[in-house]
Protein backbone atom coordinates (compact mmCIF):
# COMPACT_ATOMS: atom_id res chain seq x y z
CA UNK A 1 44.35 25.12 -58.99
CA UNK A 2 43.90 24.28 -55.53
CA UNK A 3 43.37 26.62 -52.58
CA UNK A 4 46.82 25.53 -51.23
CA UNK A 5 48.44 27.13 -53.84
CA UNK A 6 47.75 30.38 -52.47
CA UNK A 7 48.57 31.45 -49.76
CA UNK A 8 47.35 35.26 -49.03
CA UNK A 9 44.46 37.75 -50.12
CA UNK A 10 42.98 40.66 -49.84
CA UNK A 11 39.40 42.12 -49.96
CA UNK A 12 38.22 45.25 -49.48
CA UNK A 13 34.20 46.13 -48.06
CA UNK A 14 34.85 43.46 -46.20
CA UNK A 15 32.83 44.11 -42.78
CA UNK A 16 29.79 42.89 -44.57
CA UNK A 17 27.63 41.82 -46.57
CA UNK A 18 29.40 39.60 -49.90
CA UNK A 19 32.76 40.99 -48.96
CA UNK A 20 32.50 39.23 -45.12
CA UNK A 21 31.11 36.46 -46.43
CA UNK A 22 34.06 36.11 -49.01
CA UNK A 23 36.48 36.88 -46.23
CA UNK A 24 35.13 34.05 -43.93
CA UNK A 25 35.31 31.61 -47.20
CA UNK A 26 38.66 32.17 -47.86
CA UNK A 27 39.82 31.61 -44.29
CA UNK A 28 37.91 28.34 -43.80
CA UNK A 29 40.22 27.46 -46.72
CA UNK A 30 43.28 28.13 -45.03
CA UNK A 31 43.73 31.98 -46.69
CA UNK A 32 45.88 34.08 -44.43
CA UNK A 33 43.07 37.15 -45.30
CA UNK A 34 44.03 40.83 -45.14
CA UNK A 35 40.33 42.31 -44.45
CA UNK A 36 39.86 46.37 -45.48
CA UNK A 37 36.81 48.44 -44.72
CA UNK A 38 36.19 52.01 -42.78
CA UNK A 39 34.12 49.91 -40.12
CA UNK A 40 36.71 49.28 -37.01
CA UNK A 41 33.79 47.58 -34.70
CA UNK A 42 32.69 45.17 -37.49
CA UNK A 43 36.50 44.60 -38.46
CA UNK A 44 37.07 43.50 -35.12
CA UNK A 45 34.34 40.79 -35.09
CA UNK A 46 35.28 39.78 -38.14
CA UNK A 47 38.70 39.21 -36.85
CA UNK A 48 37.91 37.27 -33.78
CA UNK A 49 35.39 35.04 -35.18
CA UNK A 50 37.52 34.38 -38.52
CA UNK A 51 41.62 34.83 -37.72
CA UNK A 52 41.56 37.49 -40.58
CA UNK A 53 43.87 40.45 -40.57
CA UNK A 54 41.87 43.62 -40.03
CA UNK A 55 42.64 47.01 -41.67
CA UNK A 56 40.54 49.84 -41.02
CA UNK A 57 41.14 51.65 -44.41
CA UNK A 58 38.72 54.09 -46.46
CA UNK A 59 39.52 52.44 -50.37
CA UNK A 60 38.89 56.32 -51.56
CA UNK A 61 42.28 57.31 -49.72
CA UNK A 62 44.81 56.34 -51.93
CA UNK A 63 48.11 57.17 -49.77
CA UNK A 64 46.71 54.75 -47.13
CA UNK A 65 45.79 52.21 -50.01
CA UNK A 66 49.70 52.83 -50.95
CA UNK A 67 50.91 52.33 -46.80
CA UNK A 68 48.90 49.42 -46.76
CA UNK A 69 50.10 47.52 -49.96
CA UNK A 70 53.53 48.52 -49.95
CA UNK A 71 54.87 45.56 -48.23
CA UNK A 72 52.06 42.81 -48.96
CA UNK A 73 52.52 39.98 -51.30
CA UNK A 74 49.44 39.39 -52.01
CA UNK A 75 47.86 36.04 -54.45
CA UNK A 76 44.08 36.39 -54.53
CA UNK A 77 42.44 40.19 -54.62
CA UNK A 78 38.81 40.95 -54.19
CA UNK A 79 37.91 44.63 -55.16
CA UNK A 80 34.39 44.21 -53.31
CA UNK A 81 33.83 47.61 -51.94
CA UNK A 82 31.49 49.84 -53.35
CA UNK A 83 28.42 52.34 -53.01
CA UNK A 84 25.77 53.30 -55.17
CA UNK A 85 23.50 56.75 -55.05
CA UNK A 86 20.36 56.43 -56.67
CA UNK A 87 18.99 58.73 -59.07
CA UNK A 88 20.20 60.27 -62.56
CA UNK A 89 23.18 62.43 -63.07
CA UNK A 90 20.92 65.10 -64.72
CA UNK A 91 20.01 65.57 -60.64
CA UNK A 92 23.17 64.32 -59.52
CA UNK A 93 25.39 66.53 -57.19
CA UNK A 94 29.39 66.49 -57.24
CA UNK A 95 29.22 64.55 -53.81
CA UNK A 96 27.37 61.58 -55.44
CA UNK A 97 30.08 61.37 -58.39
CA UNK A 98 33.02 61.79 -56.46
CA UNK A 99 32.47 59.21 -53.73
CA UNK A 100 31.24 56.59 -55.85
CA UNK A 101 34.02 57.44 -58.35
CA UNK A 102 36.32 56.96 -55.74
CA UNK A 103 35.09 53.91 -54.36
CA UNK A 104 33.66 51.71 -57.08
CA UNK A 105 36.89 52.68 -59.93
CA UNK A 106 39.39 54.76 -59.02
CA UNK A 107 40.07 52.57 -55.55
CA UNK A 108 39.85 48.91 -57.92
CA UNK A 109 42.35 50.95 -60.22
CA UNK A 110 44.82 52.05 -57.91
CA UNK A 111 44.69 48.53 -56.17
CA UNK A 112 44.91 46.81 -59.20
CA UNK A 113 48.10 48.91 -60.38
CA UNK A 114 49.80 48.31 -56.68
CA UNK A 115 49.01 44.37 -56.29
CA UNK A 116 48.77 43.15 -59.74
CA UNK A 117 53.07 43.38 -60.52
CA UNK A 118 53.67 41.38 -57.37
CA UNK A 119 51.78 38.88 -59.12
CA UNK A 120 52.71 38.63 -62.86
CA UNK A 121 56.25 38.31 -60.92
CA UNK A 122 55.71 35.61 -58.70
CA UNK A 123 53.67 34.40 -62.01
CA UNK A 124 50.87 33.24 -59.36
CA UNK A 125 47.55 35.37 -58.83
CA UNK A 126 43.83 35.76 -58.80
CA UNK A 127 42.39 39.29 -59.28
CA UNK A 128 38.22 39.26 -58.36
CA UNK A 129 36.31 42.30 -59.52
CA UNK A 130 32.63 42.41 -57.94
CA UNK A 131 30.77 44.78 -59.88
CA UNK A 132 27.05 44.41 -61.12
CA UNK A 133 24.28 42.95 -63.56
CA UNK A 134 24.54 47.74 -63.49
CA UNK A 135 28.14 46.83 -65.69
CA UNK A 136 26.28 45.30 -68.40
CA UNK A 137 22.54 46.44 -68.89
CA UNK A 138 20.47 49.61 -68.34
CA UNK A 139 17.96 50.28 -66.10
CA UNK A 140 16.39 53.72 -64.67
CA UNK A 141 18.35 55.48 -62.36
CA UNK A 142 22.02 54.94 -60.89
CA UNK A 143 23.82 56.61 -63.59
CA UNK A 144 27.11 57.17 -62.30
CA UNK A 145 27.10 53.21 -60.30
CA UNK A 146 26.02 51.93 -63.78
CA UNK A 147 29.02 54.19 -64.84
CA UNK A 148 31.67 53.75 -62.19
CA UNK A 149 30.62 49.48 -62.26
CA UNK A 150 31.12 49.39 -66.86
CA UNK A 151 34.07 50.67 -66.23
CA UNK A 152 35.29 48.12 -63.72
CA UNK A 153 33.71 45.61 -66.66
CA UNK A 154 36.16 47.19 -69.21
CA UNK A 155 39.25 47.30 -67.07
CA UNK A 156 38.52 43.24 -66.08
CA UNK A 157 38.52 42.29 -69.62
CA UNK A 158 41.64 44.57 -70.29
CA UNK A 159 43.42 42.86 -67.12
CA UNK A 160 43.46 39.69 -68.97
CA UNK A 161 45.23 41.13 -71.88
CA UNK A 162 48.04 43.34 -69.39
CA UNK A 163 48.32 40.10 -67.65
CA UNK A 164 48.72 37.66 -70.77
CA UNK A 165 51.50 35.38 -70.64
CA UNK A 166 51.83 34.81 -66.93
CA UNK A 167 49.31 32.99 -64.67
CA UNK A 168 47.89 35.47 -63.42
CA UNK A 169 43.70 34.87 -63.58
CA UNK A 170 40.68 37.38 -63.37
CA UNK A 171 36.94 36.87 -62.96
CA UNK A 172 34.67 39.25 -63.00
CA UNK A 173 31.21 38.56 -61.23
CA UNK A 174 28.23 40.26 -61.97
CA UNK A 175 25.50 40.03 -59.49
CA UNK A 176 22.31 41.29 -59.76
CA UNK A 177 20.18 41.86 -56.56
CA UNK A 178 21.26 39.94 -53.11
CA UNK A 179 20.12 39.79 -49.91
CA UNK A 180 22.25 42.32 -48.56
CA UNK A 181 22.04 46.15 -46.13
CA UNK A 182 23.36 47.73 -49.95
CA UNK A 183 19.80 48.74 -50.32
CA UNK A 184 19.44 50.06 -46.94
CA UNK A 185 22.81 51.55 -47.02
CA UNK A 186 22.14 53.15 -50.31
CA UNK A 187 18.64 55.09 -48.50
CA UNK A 188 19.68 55.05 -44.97
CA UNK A 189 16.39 53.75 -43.98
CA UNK A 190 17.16 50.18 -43.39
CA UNK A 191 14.05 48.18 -42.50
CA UNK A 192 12.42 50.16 -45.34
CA UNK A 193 14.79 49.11 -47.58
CA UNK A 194 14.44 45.24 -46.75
CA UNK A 195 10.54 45.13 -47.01
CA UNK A 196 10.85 46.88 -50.55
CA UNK A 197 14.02 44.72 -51.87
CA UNK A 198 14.68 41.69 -49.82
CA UNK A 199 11.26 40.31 -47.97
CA UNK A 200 9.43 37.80 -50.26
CA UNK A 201 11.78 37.39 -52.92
CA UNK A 202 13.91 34.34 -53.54
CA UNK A 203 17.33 35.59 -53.93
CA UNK A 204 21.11 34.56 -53.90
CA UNK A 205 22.64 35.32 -50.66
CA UNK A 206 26.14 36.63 -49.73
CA UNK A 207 27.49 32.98 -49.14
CA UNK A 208 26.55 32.50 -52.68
CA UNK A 209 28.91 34.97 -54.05
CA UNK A 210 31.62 33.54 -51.69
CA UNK A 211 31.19 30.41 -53.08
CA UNK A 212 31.37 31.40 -56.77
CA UNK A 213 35.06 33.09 -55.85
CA UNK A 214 35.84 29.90 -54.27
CA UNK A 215 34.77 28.21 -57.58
CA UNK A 216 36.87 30.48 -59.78
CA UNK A 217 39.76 29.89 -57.37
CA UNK A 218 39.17 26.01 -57.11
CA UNK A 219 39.52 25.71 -60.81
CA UNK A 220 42.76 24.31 -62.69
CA UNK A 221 45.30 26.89 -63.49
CA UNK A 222 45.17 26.23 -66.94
CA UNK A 223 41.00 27.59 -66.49
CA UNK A 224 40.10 31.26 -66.26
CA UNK A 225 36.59 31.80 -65.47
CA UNK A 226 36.26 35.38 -66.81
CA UNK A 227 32.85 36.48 -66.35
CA UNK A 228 30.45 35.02 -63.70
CA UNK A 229 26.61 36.53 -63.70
CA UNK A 230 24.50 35.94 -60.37
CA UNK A 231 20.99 36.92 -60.55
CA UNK A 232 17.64 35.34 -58.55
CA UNK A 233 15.89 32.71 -60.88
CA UNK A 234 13.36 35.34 -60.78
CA UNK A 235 14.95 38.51 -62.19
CA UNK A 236 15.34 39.65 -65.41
CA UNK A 237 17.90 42.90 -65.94
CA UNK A 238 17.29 44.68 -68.93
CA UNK A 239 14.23 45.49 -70.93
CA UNK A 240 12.99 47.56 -73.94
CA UNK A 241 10.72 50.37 -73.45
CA UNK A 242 9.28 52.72 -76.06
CA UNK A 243 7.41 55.83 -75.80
CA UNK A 244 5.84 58.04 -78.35
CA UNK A 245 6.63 61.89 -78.32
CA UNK A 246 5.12 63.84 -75.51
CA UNK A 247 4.19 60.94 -73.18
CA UNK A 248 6.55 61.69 -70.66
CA UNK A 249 5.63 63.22 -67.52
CA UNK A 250 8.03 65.90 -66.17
């Protein structure tokens, strides 16, 4: 399907990171490109350097979520926004649940369940879901992101079968890490952050997640790519490890 046969979208955590770099894909390709994230400042750069539409929303508020949608027809939705807090939920606190509860499911729910009739109607749409590599495999800590991101996994494979019979398409992508300010975002400590996660590795960038939307969208409509995993050449998510009784430390 080409691009021309859409004509808006919308994607939220868009004032940085994959979700600007998605934004700025879509409106090289002619998108008219309803950008959502709490950041005005960033918002407003985005605006003026790519002719999106800014809207500075918090995804966790669902009456605004409601404001916004209620008169958008929207073709292509990206439900990019999302926060992680490390650490297990046998320390977690009800902060870290709720907010990325919020954020990472209940916001791609409600959005889903406000955008998603307008297109089974116009029988023309493209529903994104960025979630994680965290969706699919285990690894220590991050309990309720791992959480919060499988359930976005379940509800993308269940959108294909609420949206079966119309052309209506969803992809899921999984990425595992990028060189993005999550990781600093997620400690607060920035330049910490980017020597631990980001300096001296090879790894995808945000423009590569932009480009495998615009490879999902770019395909015929008679082609749903379902399920796209992004990971550096040199990572490997998941593992095995096995312990005997007693070994672990407190």
């Amino acid at each position: 399907m080409p691009f021309s046969d859409y004509k808006t979208a919308l994607v939220t955590g868009a004032s940085a990171g994959m979700g600007e770099a998605i934004v700025e894909r879509l409106c090289k390709e002619g998108i008219t490109v309803h950008a959502v994230a709490r950041r005005k400042e960033q918002l407003a750069a985005l605006a003026d350097r790519t002719g999106c539409i800014p809207h500075a929303v918090d995804v966790s508020d669902v009456n605004a979520l409601t404001a916004l949608c209620k008169d958008l027809e929207i073709d292509i939705l990206v439900n990019n926004a999302g926060l992680s807090h490390p650490g297990s939920i046998l320390e977690a606190d009800e902060n870290v649940v709720e907010t990325q509860v919020d954020v990472n499911l209940r916001a791609v729910l409600h959005l889903c369940r406000l955008l998603v009739p307008g297109m089974m109607a116009r029988d023309r749409g493209h529903v994104f879901n960025i979630t994680s590599i965290a969706a699919i495999y285990n690894f220590n800590g991050n309990s309720v992101y791992h959480a919060t991101k499988a359930g976005v996994h379940a509800l993308s494979r269940q959108l294909r079968v609420d949206c079966y019979g119309k052309r209506v398409r969803i992809t899921e992508i999984c990425p595992g890490r990028v060189a993005t300010d999550i990781f600093g975002n997620v400690s607060g400590d920035h330049e910490d952050a980017r020597r631990r996660f980001i300096d001296g590795f090879e790894l995808p960038q945000a423009k590569d997640i932009a480009d495998c939307v615009a490879f999902a969208l770019s395909a015929p409509v008679a082609v749903n790519i379902g399920n796209i995993e992004i990971t550096p050449t040199l990572q490997v998510p998941g593992g095995l490890s096995t312990m005997r009784p007693g070994d672990r430390t407190a």
